[in-house]
Structure formats: C-alpha cells, structure tokens
PDB file of N, CA and C in Angstrom:
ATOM      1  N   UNK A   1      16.650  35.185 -27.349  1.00  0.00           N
ATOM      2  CA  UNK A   1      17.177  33.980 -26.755  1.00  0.00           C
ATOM      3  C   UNK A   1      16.823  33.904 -25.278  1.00  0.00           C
ATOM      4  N   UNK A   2      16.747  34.673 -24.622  1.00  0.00           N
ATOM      5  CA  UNK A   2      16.500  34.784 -22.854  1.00  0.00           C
ATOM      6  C   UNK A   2      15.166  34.440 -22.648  1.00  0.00           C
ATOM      7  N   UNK A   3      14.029  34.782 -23.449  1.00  0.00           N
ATOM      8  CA  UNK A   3      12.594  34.709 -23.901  1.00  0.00           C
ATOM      9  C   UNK A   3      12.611  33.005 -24.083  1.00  0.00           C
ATOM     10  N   UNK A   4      13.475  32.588 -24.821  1.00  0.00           N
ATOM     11  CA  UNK A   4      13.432  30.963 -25.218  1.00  0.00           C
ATOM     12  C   UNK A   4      13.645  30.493 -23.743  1.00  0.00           C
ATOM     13  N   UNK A   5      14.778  30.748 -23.448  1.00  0.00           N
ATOM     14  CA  UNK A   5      15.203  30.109 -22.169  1.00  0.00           C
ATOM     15  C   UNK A   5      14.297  30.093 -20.869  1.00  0.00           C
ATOM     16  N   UNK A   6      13.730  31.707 -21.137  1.00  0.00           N
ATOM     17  CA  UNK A   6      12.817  31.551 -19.569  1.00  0.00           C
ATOM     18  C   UNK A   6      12.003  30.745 -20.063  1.00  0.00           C
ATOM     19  N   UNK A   7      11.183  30.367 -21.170  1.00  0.00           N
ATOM     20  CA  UNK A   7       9.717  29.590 -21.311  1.00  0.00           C
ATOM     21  C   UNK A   7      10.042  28.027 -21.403  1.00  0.00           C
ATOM     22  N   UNK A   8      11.746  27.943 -21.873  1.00  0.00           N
ATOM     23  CA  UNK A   8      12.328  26.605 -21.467  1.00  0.00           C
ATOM     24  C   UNK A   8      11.888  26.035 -19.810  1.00  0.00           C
ATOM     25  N   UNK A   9      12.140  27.014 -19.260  1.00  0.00           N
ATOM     26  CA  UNK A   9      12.298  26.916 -17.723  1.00  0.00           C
ATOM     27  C   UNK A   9      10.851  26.907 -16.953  1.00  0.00           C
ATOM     28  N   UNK A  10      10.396  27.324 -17.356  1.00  0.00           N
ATOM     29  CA  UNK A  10       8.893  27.540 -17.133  1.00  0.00           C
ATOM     30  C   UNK A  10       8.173  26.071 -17.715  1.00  0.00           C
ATOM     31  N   UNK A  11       8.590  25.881 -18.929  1.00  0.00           N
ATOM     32  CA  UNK A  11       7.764  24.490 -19.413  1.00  0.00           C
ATOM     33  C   UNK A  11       8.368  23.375 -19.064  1.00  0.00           C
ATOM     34  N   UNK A  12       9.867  23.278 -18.045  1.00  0.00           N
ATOM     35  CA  UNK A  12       9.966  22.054 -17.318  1.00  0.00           C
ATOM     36  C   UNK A  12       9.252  22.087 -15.756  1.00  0.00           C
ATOM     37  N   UNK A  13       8.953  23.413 -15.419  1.00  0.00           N
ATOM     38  CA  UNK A  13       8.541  23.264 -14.450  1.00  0.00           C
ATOM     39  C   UNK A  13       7.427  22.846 -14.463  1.00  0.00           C
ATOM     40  N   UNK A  14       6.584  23.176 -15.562  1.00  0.00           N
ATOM     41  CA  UNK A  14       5.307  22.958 -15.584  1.00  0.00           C
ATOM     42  C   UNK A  14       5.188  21.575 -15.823  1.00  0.00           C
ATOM     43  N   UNK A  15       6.034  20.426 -16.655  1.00  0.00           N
ATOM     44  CA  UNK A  15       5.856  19.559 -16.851  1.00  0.00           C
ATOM     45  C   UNK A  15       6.216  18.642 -15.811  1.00  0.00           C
ATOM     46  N   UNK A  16       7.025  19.219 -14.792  1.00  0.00           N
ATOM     47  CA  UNK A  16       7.616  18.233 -13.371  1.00  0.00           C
ATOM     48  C   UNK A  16       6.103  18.210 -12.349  1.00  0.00           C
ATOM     49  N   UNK A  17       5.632  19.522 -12.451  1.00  0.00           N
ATOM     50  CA  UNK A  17       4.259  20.360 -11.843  1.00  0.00           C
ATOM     51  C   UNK A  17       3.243  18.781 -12.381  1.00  0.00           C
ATOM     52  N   UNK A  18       3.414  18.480 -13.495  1.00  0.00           N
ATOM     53  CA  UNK A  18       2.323  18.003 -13.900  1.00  0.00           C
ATOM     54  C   UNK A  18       2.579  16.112 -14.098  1.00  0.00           C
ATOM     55  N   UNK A  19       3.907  15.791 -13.807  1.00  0.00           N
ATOM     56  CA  UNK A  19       4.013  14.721 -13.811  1.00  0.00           C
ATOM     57  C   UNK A  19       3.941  14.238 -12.219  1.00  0.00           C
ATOM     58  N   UNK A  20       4.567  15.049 -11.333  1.00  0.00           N
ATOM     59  CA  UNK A  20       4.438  14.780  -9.973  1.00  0.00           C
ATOM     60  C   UNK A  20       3.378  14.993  -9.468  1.00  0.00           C
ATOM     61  N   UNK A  21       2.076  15.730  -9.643  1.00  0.00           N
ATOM     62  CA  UNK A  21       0.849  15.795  -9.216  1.00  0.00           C
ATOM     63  C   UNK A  21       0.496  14.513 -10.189  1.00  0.00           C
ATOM     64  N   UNK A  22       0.272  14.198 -10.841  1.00  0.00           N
ATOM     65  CA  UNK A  22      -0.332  12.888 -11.483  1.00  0.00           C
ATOM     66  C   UNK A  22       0.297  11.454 -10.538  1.00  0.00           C
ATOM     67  N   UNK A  23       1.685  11.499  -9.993  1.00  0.00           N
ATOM     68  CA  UNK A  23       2.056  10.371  -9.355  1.00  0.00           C
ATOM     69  C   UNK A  23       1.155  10.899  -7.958  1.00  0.00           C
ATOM     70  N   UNK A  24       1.232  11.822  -7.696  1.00  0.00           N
ATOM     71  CA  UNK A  24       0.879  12.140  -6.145  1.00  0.00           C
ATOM     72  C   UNK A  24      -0.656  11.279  -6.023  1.00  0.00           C
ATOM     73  N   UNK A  25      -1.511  11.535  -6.996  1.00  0.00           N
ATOM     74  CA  UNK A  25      -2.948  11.436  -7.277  1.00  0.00           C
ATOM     75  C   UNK A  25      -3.297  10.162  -7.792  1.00  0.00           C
ATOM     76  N   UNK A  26      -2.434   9.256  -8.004  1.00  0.00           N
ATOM     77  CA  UNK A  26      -2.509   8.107  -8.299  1.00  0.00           C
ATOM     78  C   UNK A  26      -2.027   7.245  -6.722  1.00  0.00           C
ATOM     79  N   UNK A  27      -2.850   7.556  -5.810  1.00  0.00           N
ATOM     80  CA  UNK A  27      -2.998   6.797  -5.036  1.00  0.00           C
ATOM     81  C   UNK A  27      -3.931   5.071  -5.216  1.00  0.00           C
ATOM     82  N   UNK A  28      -3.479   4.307  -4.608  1.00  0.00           N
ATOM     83  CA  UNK A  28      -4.826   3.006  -4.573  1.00  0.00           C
ATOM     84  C   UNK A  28      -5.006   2.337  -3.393  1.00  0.00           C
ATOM     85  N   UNK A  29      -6.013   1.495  -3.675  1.00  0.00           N
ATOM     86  CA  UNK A  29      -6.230   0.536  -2.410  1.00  0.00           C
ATOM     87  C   UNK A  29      -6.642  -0.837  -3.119  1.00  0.00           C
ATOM     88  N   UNK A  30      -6.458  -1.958  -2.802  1.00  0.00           N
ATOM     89  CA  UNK A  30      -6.429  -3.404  -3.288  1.00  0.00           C
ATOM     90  C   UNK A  30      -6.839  -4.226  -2.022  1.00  0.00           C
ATOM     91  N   UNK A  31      -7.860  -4.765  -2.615  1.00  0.00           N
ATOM     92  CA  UNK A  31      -8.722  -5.742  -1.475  1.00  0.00           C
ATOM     93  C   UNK A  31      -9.287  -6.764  -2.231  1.00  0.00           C
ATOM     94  N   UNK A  32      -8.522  -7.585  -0.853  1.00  0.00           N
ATOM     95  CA  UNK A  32      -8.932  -9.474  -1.484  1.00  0.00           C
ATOM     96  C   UNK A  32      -9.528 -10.256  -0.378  1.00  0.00           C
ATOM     97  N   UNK A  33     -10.781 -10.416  -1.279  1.00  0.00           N
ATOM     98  CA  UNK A  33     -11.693 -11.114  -0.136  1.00  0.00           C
ATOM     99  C   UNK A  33     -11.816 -12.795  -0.154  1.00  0.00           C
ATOM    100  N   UNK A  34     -12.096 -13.095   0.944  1.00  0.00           N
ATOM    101  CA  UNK A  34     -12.750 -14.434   0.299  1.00  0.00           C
ATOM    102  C   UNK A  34     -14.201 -14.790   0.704  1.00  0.00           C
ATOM    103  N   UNK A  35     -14.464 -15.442  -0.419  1.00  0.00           N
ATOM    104  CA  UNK A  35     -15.779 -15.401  -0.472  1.00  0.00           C
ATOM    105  C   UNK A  35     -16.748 -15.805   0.785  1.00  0.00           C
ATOM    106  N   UNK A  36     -17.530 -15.643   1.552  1.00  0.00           N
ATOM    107  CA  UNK A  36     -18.222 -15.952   2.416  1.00  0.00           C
ATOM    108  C   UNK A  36     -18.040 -15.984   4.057  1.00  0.00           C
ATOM    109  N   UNK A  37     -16.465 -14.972   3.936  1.00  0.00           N
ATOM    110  CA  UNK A  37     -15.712 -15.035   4.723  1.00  0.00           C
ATOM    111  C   UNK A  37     -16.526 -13.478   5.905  1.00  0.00           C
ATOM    112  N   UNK A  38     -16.501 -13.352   6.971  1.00  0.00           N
ATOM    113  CA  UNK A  38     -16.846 -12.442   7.376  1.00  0.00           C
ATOM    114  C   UNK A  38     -15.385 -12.148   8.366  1.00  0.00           C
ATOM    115  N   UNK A  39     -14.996 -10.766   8.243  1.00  0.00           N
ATOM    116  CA  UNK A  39     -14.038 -10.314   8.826  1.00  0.00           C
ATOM    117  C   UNK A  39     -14.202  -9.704  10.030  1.00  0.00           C
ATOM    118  N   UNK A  40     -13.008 -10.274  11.263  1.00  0.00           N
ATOM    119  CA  UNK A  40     -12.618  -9.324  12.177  1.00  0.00           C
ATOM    120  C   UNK A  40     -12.724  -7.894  12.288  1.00  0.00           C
ATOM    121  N   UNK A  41     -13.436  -7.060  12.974  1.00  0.00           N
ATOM    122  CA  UNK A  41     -13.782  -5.311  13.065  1.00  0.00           C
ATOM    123  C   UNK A  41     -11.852  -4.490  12.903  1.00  0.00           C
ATOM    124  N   UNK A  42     -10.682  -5.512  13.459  1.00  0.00           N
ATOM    125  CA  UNK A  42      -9.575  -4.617  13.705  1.00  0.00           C
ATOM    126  C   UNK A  42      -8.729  -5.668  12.670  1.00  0.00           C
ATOM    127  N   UNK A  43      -7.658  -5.247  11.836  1.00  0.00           N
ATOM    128  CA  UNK A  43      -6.417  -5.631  11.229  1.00  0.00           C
ATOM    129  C   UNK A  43      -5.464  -6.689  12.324  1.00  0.00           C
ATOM    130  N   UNK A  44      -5.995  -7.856  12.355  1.00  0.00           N
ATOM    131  CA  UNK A  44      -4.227  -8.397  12.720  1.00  0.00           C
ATOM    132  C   UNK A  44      -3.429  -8.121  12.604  1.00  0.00           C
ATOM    133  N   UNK A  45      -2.754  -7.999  11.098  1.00  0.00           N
ATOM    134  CA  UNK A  45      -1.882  -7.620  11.162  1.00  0.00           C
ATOM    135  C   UNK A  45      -1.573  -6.236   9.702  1.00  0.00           C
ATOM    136  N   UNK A  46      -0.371  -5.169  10.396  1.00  0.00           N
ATOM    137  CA  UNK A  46      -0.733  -3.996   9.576  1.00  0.00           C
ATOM    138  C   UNK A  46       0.994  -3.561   9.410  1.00  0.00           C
ATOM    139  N   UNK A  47       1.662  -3.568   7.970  1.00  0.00           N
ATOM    140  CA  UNK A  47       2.615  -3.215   8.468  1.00  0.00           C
ATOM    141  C   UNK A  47       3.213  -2.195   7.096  1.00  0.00           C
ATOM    142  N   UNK A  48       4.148  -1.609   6.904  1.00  0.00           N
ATOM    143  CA  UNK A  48       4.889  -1.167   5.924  1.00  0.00           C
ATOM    144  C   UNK A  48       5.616  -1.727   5.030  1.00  0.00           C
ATOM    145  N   UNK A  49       5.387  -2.019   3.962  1.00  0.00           N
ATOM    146  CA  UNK A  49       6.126  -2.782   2.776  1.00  0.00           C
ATOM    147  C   UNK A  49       7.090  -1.709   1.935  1.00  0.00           C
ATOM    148  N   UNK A  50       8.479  -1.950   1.761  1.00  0.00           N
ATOM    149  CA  UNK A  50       9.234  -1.703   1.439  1.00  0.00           C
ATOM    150  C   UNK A  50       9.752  -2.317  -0.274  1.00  0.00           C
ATOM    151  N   UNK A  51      10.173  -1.945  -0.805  1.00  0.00           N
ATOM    152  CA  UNK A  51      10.574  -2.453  -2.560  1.00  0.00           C
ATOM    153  C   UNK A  51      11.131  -0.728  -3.292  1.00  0.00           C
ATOM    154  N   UNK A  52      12.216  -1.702  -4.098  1.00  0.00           N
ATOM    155  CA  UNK A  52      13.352  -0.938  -4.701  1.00  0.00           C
ATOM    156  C   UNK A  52      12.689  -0.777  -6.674  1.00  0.00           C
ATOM    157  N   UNK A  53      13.067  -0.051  -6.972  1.00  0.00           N
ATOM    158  CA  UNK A  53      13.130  -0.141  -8.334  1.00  0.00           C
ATOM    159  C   UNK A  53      11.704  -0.220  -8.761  1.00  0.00           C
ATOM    160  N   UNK A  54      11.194   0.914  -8.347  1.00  0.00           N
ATOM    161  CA  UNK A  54       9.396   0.869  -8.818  1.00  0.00           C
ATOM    162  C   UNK A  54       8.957  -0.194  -8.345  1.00  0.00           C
ATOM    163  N   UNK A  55       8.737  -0.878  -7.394  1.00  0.00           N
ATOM    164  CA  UNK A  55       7.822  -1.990  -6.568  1.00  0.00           C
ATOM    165  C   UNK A  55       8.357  -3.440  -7.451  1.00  0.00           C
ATOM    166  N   UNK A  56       9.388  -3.456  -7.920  1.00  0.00           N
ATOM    167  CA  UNK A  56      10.068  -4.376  -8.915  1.00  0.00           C
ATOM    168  C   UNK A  56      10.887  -5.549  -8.187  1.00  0.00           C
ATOM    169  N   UNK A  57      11.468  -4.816  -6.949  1.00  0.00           N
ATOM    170  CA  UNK A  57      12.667  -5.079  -6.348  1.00  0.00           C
ATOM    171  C   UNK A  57      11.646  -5.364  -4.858  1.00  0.00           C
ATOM    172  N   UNK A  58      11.054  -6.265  -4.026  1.00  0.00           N
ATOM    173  CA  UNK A  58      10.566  -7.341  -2.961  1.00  0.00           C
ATOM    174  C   UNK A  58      11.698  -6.814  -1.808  1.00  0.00           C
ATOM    175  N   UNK A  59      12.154  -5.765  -0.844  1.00  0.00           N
ATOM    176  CA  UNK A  59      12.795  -5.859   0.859  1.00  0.00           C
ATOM    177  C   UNK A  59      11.910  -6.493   1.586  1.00  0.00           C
ATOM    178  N   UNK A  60      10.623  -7.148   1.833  1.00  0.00           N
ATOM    179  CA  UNK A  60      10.394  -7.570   2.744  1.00  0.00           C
ATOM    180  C   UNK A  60      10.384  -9.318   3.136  1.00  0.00           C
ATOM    181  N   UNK A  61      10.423  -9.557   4.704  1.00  0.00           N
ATOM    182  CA  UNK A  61      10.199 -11.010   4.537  1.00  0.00           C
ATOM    183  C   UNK A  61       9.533 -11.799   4.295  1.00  0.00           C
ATOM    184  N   UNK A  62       9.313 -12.897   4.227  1.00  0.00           N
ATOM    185  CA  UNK A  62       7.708 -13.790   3.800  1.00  0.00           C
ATOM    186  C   UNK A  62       7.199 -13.782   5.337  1.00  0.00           C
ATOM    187  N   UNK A  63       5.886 -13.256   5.644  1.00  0.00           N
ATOM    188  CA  UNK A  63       4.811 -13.338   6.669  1.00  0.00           C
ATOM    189  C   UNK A  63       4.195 -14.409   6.934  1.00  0.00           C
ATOM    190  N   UNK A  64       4.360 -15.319   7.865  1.00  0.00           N
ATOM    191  CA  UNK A  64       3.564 -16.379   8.101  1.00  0.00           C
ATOM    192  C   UNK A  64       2.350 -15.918   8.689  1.00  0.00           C
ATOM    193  N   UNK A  65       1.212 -15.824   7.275  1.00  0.00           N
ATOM    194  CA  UNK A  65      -0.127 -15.662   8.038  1.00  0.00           C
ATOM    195  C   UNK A  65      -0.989 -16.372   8.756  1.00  0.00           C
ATOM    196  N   UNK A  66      -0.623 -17.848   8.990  1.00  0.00           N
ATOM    197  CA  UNK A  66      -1.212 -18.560   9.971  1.00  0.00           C
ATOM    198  C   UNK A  66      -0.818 -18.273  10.960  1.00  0.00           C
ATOM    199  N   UNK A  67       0.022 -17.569  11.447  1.00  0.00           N
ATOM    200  CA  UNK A  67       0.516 -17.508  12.983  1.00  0.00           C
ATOM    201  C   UNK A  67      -0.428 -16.030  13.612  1.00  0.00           C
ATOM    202  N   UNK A  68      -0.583 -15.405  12.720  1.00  0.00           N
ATOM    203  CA  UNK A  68      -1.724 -13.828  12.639  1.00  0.00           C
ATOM    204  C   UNK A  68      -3.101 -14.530  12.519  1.00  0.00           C
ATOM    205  N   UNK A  69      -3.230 -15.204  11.530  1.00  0.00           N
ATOM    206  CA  UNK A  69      -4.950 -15.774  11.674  1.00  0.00           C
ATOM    207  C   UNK A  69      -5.156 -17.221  11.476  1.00  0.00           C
ATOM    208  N   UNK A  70      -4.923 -17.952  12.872  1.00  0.00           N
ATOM    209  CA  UNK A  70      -5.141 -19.220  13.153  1.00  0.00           C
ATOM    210  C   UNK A  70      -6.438 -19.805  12.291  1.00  0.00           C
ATOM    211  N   UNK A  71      -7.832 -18.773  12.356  1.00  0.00           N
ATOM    212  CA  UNK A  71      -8.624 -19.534  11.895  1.00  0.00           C
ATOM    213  C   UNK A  71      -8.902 -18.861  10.770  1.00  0.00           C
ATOM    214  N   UNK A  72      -8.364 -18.505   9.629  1.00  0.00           N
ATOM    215  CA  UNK A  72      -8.123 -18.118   8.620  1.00  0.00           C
ATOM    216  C   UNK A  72      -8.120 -17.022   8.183  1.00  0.00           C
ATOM    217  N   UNK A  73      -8.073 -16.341   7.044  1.00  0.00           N
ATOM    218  CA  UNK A  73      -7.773 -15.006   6.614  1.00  0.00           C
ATOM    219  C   UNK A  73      -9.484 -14.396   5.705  1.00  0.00           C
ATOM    220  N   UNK A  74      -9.645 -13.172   6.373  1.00  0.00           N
ATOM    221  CA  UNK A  74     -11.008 -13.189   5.520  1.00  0.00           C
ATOM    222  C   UNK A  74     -10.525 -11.831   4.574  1.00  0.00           C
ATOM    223  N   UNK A  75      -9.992 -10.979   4.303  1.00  0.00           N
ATOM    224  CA  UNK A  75      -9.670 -10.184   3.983  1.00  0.00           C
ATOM    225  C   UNK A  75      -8.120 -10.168   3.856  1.00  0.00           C
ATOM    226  N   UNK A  76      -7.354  -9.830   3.157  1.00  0.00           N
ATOM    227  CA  UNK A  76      -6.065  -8.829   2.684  1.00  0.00           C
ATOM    228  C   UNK A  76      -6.160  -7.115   2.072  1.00  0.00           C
ATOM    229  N   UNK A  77      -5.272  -6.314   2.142  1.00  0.00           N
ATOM    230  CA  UNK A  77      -5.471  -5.378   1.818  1.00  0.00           C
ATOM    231  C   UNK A  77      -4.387  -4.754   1.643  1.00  0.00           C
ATOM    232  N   UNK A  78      -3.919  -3.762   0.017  1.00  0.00           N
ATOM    233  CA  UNK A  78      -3.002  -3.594   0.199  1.00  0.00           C
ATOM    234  C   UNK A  78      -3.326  -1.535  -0.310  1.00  0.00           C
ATOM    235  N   UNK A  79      -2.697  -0.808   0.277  1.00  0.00           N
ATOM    236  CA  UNK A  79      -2.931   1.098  -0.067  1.00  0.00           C
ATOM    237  C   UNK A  79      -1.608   1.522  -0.449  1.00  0.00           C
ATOM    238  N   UNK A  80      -2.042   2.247  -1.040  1.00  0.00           N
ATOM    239  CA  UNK A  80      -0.841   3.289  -1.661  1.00  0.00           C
ATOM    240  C   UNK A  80      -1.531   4.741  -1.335  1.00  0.00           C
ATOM    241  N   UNK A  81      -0.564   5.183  -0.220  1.00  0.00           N
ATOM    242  CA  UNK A  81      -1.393   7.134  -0.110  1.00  0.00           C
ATOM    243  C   UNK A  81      -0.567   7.760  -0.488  1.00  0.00           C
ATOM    244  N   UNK A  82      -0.997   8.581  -0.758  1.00  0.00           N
ATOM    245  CA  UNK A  82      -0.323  10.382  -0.749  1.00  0.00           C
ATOM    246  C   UNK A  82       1.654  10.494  -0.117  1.00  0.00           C
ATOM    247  N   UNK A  83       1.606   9.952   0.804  1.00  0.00           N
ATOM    248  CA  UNK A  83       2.719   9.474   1.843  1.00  0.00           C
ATOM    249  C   UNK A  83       3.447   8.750   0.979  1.00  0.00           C
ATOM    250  N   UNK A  84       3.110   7.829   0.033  1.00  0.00           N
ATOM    251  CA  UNK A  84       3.949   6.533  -0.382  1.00  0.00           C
ATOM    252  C   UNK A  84       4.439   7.165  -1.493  1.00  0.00           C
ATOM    253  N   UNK A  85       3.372   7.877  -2.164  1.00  0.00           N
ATOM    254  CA  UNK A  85       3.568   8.101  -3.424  1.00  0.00           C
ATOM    255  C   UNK A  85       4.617   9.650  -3.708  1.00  0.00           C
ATOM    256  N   UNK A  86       5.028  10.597  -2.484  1.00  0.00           N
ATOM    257  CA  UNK A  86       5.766  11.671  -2.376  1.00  0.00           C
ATOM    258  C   UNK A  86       6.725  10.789  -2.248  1.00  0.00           C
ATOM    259  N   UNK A  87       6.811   9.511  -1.454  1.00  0.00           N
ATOM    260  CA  UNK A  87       8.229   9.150  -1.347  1.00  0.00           C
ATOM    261  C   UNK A  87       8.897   8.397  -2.425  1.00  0.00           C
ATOM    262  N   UNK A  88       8.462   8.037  -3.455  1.00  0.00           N
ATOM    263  CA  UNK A  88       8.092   7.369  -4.654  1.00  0.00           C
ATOM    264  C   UNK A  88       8.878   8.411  -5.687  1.00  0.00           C
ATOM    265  N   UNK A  89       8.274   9.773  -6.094  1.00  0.00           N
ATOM    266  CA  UNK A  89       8.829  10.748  -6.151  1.00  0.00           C
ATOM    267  C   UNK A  89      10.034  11.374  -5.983  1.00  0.00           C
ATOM    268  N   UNK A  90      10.468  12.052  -4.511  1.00  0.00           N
ATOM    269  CA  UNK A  90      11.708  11.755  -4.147  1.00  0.00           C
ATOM    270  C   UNK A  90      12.757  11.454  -4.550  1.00  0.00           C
ATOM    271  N   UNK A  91      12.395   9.525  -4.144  1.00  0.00           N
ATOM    272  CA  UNK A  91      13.348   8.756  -4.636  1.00  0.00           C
ATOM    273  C   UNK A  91      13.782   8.891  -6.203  1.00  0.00           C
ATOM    274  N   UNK A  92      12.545   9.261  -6.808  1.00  0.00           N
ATOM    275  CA  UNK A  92      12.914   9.117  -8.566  1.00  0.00           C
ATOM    276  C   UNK A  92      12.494   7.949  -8.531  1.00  0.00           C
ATOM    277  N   UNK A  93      11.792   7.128  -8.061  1.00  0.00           N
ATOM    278  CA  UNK A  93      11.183   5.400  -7.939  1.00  0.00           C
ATOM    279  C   UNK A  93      12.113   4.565  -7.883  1.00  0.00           C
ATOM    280  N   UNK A  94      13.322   5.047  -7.362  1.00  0.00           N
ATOM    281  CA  UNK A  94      14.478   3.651  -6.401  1.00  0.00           C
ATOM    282  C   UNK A  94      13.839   2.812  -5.135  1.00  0.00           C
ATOM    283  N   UNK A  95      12.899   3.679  -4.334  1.00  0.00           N
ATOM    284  CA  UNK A  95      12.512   3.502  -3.107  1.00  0.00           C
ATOM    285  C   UNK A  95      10.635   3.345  -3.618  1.00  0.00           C
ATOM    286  N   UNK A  96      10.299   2.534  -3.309  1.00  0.00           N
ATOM    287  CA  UNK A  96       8.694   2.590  -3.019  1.00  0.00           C
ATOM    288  C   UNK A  96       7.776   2.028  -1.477  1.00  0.00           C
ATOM    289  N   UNK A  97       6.730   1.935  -1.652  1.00  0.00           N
ATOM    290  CA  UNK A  97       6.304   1.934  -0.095  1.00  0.00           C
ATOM    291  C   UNK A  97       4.737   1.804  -0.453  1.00  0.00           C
ATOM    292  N   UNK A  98       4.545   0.322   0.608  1.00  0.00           N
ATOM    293  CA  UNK A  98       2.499   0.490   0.407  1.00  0.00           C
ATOM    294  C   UNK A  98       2.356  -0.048   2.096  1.00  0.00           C
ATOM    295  N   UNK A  99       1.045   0.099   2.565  1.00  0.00           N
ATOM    296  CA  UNK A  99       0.458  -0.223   3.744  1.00  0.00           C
ATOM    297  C   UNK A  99      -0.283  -1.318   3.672  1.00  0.00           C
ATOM    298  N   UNK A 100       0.122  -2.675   4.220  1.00  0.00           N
ATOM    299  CA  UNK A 100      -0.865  -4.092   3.910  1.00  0.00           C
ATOM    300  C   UNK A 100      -1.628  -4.105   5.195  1.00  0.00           C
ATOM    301  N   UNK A 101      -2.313  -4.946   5.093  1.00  0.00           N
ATOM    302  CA  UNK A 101      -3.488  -5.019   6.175  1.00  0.00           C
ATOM    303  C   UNK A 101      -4.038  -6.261   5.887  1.00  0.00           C
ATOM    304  N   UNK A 102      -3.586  -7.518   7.186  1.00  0.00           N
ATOM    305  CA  UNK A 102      -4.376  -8.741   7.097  1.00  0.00           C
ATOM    306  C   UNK A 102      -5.403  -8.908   7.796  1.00  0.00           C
ATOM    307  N   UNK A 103      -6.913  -9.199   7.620  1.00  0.00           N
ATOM    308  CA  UNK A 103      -8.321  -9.193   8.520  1.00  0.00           C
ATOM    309  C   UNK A 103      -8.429 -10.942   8.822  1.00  0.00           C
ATOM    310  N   UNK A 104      -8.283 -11.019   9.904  1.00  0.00           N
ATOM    311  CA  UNK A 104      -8.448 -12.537  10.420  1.00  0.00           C
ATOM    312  C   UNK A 104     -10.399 -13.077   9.926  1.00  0.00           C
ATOM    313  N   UNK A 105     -10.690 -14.076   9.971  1.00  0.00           N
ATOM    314  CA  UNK A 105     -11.909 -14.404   9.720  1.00  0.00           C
ATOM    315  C   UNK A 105     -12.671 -14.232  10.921  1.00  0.00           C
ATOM    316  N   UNK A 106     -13.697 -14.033  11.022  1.00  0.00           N
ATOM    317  CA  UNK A 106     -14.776 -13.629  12.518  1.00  0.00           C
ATOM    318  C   UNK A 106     -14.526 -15.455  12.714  1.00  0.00           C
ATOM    319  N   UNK A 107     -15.039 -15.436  14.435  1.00  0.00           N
ATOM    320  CA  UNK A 107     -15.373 -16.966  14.746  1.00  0.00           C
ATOM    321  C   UNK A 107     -16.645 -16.620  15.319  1.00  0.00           C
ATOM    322  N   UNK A 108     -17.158 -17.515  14.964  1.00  0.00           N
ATOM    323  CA  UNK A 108     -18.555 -17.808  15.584  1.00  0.00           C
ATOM    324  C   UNK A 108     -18.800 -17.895  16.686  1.00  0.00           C
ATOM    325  N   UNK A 109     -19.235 -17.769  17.975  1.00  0.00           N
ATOM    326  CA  UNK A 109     -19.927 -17.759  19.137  1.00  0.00           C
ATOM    327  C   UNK A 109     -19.254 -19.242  19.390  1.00  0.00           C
ATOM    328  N   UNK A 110     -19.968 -19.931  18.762  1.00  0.00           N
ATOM    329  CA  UNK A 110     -19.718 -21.252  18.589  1.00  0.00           C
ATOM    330  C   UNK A 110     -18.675 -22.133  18.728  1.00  0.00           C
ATOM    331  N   UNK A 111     -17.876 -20.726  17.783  1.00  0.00           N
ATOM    332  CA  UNK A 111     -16.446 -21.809  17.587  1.00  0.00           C
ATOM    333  C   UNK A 111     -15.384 -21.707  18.723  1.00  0.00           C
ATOM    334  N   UNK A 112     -16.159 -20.404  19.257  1.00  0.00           N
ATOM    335  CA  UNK A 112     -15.099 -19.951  20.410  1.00  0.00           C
ATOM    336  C   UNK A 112     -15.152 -20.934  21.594  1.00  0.00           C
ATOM    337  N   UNK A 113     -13.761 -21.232  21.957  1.00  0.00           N
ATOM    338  CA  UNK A 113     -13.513 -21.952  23.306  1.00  0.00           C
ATOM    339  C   UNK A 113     -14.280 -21.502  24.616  1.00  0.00           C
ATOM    340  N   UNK A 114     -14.397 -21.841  25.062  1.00  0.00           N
ATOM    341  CA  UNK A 114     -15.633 -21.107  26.498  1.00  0.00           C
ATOM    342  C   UNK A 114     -13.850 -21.125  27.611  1.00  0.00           C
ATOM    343  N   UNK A 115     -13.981 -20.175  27.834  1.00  0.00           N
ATOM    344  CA  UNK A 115     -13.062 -19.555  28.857  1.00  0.00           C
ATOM    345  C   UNK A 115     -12.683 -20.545  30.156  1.00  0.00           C
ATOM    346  N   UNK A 116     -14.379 -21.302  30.502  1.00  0.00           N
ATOM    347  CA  UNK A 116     -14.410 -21.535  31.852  1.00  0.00           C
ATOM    348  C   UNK A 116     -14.347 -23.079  32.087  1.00  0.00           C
TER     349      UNK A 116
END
C-alpha cells in the first residue's frame, strides 16, 4: 500500500509537471494588419489587459483608438508570454493577462504639416 501511495504521489506530480509546462509553453502573439497600411517604427499605444475566468470575463475599459492614432491604425497586436501564462496558472485561470500593442499608420512626408 505505501508503494501505491508513493507512485500516487509521484504521478500527480508528474501530471501537474506536465499540465503546467504545456500552459507555460503555450505562449502566442496575434497580429492584425491592414492591408496596405505601413506602420509607425514605435507602439502608440502598449498596455496590460486584464480578464477573469480564463479571458471570459473583459476588466478593461473601451480604448478610444482615434485619440492614439489620429491618422489611423496600421497594425494591432495582441501576446501572451511566459509572464501571463505563470500567472494564469497560479490563479488556477480566475486571473488572466495579455500585452496589446496599437501601431499608428506611417504619414507620408507629404501628409505631414510643415512646422514652419
């Protein structure tokens, strides 16, 4: 019986071992372009997204992205790292967490106001 029990103990560990390295490693990244759009070199805007109940449950506010990219949006982007996904874990997936990233559209030489 002690033989049962230790390999009990051993095969939950191994199976926590093997379910939490599979969440850890299931990192992503999600990118939405638009078509013909050429993007800004730096992120307007970059922030931490928050959601309850496996990404089910929305804490954050609605972002007015015209006020970040007046002359439109050429890129969105949304990651899940290593970071999100331990805390994911943790929680037991009450708590989740991704990194968005909005890329304003390049302006043209052209389009730009002349300073002077």
């Amino acid at each position: 019986m002690g033989r049962l029990s230790r390999f009990g103990r051993v095969s939950a560990c191994l199976t926590l071992l093997a379910v939490g390295g599979g969440n850890l490693s299931a990192c992503y990244h999600h990118e939405y372009r638009v078509a013909g759009m050429v993007r800004e070199e730096r992120p307007a805007l970059r922030e931490w997204r928050s959601y309850l109940m496996w990404g089910l449950i929305d804490l954050n506010e609605e972002t007015d992205l015209r006020r970040h990219c007046p002359q439109g949006i050429a890129t969105i982007e949304n990651q899940v790292n290593i970071f999100n996904g331990a805390l994911l874990i943790l929680t037991l997936g009450v708590y989740a967490s991704s990194t968005a990233k909005v890329y304003c559209r390049q302006t043209d030489m052209d389009d730009r106001a002349d300073p002077l």
